[in-house]
C-alpha atoms as a PDB file:
ATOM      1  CA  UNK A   1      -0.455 -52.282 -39.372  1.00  0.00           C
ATOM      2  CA  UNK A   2       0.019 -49.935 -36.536  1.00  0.00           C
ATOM      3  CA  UNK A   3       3.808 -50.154 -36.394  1.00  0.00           C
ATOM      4  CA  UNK A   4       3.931 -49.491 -40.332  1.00  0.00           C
ATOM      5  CA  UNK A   5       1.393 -46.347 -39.571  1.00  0.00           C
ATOM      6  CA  UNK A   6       3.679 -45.249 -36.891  1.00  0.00           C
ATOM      7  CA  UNK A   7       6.865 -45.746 -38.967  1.00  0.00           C
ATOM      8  CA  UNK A   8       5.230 -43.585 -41.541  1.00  0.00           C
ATOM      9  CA  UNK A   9       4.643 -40.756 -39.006  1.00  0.00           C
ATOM     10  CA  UNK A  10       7.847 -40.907 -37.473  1.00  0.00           C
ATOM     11  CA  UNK A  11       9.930 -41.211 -40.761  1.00  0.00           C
ATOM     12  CA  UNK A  12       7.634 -37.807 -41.971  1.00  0.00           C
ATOM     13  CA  UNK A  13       8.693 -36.247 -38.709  1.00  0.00           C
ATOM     14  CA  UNK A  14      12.337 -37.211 -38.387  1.00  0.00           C
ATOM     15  CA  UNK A  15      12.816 -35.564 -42.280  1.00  0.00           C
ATOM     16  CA  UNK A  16      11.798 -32.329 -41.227  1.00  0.00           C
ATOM     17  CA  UNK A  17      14.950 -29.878 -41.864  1.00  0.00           C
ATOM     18  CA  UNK A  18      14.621 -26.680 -40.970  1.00  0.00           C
ATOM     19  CA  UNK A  19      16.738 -24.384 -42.864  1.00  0.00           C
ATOM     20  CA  UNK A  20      19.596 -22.581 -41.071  1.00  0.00           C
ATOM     21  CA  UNK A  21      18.642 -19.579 -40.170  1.00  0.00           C
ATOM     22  CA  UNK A  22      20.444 -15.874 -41.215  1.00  0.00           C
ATOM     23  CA  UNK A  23      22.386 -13.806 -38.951  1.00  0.00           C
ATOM     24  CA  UNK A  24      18.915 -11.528 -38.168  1.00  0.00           C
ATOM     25  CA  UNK A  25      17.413 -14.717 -37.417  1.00  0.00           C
ATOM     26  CA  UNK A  26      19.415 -15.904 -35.033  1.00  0.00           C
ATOM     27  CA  UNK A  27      19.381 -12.433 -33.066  1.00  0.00           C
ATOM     28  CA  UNK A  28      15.466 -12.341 -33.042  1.00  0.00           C
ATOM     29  CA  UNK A  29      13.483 -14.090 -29.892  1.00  0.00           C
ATOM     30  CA  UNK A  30      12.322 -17.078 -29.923  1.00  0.00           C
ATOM     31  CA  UNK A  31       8.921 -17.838 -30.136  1.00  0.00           C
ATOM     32  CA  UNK A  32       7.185 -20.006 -28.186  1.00  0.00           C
ATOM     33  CA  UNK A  33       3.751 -21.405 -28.181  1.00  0.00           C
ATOM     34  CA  UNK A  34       2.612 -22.421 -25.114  1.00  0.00           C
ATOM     35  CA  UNK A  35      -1.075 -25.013 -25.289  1.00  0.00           C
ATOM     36  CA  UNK A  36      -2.245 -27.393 -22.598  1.00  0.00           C
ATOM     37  CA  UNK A  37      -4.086 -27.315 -19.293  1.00  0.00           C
ATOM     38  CA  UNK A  38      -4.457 -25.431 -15.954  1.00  0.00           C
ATOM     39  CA  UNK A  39      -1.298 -26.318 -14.819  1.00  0.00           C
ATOM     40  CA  UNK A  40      -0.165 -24.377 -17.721  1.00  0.00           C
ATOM     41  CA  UNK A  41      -2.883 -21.741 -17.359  1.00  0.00           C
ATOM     42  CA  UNK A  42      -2.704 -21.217 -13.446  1.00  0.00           C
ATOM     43  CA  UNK A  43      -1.906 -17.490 -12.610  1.00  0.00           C
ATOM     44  CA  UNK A  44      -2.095 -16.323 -16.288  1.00  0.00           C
ATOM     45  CA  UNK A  45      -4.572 -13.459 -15.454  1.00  0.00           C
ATOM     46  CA  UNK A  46      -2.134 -11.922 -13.284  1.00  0.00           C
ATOM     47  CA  UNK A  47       0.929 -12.197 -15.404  1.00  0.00           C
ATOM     48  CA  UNK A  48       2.808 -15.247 -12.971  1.00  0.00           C
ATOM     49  CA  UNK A  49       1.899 -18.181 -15.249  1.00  0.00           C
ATOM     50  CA  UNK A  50       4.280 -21.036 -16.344  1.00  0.00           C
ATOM     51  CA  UNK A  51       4.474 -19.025 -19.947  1.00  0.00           C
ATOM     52  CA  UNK A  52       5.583 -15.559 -18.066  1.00  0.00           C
ATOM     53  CA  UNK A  53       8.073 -16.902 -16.326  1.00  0.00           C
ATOM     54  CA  UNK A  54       9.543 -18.671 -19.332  1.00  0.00           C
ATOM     55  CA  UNK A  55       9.238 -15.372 -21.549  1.00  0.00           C
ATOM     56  CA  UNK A  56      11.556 -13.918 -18.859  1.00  0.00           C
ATOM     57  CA  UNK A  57      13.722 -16.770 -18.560  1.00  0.00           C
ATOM     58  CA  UNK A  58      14.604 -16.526 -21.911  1.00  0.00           C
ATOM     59  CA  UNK A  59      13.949 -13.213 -23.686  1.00  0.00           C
ATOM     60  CA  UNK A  60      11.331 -14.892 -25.252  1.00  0.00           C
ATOM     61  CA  UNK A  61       8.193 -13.862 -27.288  1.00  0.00           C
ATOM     62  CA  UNK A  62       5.585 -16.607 -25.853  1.00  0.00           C
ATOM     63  CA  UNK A  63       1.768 -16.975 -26.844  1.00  0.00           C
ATOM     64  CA  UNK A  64       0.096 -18.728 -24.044  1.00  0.00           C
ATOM     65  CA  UNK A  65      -3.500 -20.803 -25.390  1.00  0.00           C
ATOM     66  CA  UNK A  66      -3.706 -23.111 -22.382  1.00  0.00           C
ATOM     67  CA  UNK A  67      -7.033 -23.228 -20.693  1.00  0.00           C
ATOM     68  CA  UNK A  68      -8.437 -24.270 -17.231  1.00  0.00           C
ATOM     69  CA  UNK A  69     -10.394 -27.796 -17.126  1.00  0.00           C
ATOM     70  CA  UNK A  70      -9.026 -28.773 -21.025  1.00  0.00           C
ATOM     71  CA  UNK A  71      -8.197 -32.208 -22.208  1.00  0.00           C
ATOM     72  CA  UNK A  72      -6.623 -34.394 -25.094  1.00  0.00           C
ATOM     73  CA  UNK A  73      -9.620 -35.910 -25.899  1.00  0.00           C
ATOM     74  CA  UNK A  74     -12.360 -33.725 -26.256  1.00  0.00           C
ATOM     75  CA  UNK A  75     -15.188 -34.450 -28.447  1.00  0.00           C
ATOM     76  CA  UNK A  76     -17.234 -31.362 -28.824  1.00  0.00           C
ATOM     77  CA  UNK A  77     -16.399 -28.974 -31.544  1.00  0.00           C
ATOM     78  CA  UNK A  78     -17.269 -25.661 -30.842  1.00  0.00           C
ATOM     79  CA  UNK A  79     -16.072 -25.668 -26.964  1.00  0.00           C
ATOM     80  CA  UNK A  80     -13.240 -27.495 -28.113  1.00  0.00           C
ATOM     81  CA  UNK A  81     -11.823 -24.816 -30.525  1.00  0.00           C
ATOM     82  CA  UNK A  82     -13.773 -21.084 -29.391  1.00  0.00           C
ATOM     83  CA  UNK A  83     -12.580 -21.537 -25.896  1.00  0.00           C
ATOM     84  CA  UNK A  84      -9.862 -24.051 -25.977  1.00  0.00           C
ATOM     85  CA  UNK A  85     -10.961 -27.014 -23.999  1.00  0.00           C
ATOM     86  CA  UNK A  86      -9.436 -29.729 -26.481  1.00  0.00           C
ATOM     87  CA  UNK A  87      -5.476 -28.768 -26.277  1.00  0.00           C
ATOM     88  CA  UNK A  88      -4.973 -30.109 -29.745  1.00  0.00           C
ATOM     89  CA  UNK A  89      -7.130 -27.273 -31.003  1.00  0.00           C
ATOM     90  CA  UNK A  90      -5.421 -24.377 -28.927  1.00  0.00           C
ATOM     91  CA  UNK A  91      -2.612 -24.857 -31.843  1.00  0.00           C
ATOM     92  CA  UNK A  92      -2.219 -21.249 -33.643  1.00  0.00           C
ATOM     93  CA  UNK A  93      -0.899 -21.249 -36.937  1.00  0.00           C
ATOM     94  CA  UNK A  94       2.860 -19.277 -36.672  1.00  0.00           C
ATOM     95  CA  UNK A  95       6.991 -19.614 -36.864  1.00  0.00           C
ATOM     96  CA  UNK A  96       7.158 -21.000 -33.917  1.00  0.00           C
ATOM     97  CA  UNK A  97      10.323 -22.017 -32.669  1.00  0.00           C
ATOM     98  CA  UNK A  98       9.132 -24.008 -29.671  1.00  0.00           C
ATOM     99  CA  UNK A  99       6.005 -25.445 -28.693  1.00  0.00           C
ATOM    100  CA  UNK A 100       5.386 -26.028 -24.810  1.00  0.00           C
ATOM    101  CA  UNK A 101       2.477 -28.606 -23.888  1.00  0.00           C
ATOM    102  CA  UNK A 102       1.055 -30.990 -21.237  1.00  0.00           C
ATOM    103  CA  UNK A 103      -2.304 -32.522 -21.149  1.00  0.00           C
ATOM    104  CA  UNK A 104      -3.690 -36.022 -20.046  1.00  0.00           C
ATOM    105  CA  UNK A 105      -4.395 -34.989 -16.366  1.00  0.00           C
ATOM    106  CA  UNK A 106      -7.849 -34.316 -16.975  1.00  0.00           C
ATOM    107  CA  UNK A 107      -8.343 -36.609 -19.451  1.00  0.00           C
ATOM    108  CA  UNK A 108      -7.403 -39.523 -16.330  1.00  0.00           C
ATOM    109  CA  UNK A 109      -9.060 -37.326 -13.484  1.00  0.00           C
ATOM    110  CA  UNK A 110     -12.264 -36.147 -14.718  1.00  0.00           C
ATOM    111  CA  UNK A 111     -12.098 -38.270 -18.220  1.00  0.00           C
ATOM    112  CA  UNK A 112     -12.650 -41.647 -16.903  1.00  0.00           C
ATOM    113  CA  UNK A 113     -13.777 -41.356 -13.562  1.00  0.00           C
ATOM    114  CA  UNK A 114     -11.358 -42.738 -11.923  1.00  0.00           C
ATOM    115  CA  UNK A 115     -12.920 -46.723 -13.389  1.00  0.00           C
ATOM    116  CA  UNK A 116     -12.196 -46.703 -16.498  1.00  0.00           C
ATOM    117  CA  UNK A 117      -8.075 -45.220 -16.340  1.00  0.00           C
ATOM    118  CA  UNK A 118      -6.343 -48.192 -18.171  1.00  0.00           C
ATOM    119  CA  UNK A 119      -8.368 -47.806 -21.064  1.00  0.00           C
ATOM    120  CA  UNK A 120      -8.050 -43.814 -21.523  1.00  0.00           C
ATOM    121  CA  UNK A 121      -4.735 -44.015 -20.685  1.00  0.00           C
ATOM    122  CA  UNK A 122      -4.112 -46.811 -23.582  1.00  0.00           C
ATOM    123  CA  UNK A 123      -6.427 -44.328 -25.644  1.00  0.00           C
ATOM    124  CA  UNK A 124      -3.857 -41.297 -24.628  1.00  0.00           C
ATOM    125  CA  UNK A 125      -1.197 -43.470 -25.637  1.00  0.00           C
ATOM    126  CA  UNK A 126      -0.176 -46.463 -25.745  1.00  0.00           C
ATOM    127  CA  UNK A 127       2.440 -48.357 -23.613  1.00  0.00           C
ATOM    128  CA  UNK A 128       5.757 -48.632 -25.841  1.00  0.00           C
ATOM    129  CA  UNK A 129       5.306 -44.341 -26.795  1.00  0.00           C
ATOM    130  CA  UNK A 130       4.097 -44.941 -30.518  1.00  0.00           C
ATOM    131  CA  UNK A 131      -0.043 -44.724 -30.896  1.00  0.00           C
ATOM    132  CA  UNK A 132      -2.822 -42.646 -29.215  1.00  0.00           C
ATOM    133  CA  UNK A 133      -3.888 -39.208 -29.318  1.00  0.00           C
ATOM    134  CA  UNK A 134      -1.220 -37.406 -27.541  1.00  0.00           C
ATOM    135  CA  UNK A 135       1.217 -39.557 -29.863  1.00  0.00           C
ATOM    136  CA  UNK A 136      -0.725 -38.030 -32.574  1.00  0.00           C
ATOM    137  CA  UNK A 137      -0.667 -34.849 -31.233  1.00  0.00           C
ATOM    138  CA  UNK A 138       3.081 -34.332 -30.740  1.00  0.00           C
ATOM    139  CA  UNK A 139       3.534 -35.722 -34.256  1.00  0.00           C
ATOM    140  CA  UNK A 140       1.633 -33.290 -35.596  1.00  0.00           C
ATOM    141  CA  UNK A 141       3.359 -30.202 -33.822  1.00  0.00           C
ATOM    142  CA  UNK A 142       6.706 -32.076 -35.082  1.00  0.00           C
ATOM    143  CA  UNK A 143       5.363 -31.363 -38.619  1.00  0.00           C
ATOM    144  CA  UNK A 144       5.465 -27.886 -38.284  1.00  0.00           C
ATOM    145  CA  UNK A 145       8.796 -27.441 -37.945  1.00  0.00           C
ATOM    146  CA  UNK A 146       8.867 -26.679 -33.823  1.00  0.00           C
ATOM    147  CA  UNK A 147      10.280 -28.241 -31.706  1.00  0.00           C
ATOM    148  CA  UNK A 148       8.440 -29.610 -28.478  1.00  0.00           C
ATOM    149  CA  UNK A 149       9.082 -29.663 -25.041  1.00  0.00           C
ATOM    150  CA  UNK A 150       5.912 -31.912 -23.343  1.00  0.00           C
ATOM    151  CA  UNK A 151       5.483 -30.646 -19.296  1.00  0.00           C
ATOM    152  CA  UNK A 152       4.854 -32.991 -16.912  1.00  0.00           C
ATOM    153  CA  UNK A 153       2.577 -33.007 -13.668  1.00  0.00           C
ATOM    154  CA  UNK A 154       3.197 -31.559 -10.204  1.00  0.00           C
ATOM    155  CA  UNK A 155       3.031 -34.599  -7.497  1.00  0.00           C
ATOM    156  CA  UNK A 156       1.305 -34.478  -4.593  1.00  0.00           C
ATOM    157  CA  UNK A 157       3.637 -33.852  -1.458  1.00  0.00           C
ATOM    158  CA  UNK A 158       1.947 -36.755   0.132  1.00  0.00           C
ATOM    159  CA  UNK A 159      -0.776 -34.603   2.365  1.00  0.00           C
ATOM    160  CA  UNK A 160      -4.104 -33.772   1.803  1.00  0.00           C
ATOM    161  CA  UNK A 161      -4.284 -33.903  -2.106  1.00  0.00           C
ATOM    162  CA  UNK A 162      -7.659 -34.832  -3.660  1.00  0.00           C
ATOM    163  CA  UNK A 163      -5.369 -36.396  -6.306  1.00  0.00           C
ATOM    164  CA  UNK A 164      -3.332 -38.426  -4.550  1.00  0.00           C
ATOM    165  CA  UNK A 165      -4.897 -41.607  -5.540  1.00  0.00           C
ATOM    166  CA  UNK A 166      -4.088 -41.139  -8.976  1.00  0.00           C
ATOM    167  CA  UNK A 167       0.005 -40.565  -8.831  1.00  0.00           C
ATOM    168  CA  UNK A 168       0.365 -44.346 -10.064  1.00  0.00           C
ATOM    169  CA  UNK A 169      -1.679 -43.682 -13.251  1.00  0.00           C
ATOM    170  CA  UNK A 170      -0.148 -40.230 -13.266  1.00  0.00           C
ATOM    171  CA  UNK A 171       3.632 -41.800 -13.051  1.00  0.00           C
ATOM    172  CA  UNK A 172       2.493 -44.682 -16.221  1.00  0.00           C
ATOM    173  CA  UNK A 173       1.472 -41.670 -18.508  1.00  0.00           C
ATOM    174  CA  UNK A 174       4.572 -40.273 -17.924  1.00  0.00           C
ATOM    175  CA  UNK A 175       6.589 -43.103 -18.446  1.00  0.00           C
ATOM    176  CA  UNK A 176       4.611 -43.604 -21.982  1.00  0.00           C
ATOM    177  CA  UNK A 177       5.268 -40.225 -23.092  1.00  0.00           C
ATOM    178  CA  UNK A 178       9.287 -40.036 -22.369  1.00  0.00           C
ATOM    179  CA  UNK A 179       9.047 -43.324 -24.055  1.00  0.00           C
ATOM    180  CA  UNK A 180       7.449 -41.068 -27.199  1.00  0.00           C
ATOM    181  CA  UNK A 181      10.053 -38.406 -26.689  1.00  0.00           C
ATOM    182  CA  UNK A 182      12.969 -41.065 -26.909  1.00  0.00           C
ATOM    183  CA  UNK A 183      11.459 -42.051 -30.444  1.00  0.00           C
ATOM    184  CA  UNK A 184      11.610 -38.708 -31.722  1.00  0.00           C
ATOM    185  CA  UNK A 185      14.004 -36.499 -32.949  1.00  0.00           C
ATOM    186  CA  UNK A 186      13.304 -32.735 -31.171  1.00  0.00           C
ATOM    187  CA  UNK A 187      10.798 -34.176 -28.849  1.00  0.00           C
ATOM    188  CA  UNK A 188      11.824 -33.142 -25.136  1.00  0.00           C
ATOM    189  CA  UNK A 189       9.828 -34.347 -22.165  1.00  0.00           C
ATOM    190  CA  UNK A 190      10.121 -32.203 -19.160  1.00  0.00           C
ATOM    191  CA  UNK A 191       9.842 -34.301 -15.715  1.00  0.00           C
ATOM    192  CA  UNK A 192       8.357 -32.193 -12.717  1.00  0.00           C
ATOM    193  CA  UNK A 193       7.803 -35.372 -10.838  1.00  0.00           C
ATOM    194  CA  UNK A 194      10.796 -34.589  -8.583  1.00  0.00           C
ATOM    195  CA  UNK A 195      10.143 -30.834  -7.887  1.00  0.00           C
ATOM    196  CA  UNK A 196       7.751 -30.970  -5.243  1.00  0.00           C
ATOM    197  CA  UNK A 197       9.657 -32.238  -1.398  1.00  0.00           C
ATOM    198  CA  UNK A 198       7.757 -34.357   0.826  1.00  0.00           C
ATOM    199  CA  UNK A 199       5.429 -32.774   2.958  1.00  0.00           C
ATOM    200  CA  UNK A 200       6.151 -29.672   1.575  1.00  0.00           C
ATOM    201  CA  UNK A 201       1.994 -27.738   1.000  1.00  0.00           C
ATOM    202  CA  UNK A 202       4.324 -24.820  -0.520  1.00  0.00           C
ATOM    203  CA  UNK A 203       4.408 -25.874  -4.600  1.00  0.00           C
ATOM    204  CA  UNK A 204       0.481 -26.095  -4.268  1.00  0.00           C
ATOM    205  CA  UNK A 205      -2.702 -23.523  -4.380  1.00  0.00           C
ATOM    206  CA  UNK A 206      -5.031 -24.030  -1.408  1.00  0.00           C
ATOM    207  CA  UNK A 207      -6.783 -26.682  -3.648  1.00  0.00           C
ATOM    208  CA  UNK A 208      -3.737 -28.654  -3.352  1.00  0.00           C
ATOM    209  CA  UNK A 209      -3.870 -29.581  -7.216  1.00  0.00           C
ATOM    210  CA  UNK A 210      -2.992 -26.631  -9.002  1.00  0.00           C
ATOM    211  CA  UNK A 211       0.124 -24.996  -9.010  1.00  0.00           C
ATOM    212  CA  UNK A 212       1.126 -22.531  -6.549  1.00  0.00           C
ATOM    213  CA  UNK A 213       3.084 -18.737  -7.563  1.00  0.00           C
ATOM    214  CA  UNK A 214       6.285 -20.427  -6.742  1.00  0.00           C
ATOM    215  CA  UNK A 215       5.905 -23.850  -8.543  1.00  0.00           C
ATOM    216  CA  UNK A 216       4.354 -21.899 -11.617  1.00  0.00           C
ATOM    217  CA  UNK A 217       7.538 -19.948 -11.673  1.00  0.00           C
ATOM    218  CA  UNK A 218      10.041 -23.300 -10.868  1.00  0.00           C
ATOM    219  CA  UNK A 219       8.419 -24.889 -13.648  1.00  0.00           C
ATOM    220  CA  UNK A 220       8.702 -22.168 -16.048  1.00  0.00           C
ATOM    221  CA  UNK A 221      12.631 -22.438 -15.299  1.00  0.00           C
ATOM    222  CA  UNK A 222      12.648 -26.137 -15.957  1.00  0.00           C
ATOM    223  CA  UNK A 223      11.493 -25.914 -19.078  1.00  0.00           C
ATOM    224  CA  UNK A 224      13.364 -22.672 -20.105  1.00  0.00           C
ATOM    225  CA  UNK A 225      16.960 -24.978 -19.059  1.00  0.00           C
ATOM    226  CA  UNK A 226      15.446 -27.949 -21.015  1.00  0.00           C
ATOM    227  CA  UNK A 227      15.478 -25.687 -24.078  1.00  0.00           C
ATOM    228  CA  UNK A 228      18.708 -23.919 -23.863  1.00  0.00           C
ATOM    229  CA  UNK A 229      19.834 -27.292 -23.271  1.00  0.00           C
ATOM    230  CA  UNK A 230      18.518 -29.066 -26.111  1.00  0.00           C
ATOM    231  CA  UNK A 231      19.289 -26.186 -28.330  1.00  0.00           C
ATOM    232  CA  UNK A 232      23.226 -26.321 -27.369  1.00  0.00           C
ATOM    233  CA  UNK A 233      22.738 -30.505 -27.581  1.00  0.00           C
ATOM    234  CA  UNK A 234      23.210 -31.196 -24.870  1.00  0.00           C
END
């Protein structure tokens, strides 16, 4: 029963066609919606954020809704939507061209405890790519019409991270969600796992979780060359 649900939501997704756009189109910027979690959020207030450094990257109009401390699965409604803390709900309606999202760090971190990680991460999504909420979730955003690049995580550089216990659970999410992307058509998944060198305290804020100026700015780049990629199909 869950493979023919699936099927169902993938075969809805994969018939979305877009209509070519007109020569004023194709001038205009794209626009980008950017939803998901602090690493997202991280320098936002002072204009250095993942989303800025995209916008620039690419000429770009970009509306940033990620929030600090938010999660795929969260429960309560009115936190949830008023200030953003379940990323499915930081969705704005719009033409967007592009939607950027991550999300799942929390949800593993702070969700389960750090006991209880196999099951959220099945609930998340599953291990073949095709059932769970972020499954849901980037079906959903498919249905619009945008595409969807999904961010990875930062890794620790191997020294004093309070996370550092969690990079195996962190690498299996990942591997579950490119697994999702390789099912569906305009689904990109953007791997930071290799950006941050051994050792090197430099990609990190002095929490040594969140990003630092420079790795908020190296990421925005990433995923500005995944979409000029993916947009010349490559």
């Amino acid at each position: 029963m869950q493979k023919l649900i699936l099927g169902f939501l993938l075969a809805a997704t994969l018939a979305i066609t877009p209509g070519a756009p007109d020569a004023a189109a194709a001038e205009a910027p794209r626009r980008i919606l950017v939803i998901g979690d602090s690493m997202l959020a991280a320098h936002r207030l002072s204009g250095r954020a993942v989303s800025n450094a995209l916008a620039g990257a690419l000429e770009a109009r970009v509306t940033d809704q990620s929030m600090i401390g938010a999660r795929i699965i969260y429960r309560l409604p009115i936190s949830g939507a008023v200030l953003g803390l379940n990323i499915g709900r930081q969705y704005r309606t719009g033409d967007w061209d592009w939607v950027v999202v991550n999300g799942g760090g929390n949800d593993l971190w702070m969700g389960c405890g750090c006991t209880r990680c196999h099951r959220r991460m099945d609930q998340l999504i599953n291990t073949a790519g095709t059932g769970g909420e972020i499954a849901k979730l980037v079906v959903k955003l498919r249905k619009t019409g945008a595409k969807v690049a999904w961010v990875g995580y930062l890794r620790s550089p191997g020294v004093g991270s309070p996370i550092e216990h969690c990079r195996d659970d962190g690498d299996e999410l990942e591997r579950r969600i490119a697994r999702l992307a390789g099912h569906l058509d305009g689904v990109y998944f953007v791997s930071i796992a290799d950006l941050v060198p051994n050792g090197d305290r430099s990609y990190h804020g002095a929490d040594m979780i969140h990003p630092s100026l420079k790795a908020s700015r190296e990421i925005g780049l990433r995923v500005a060359r995944t979409i000029l990629r993916a947009e010349a199909g490559r």
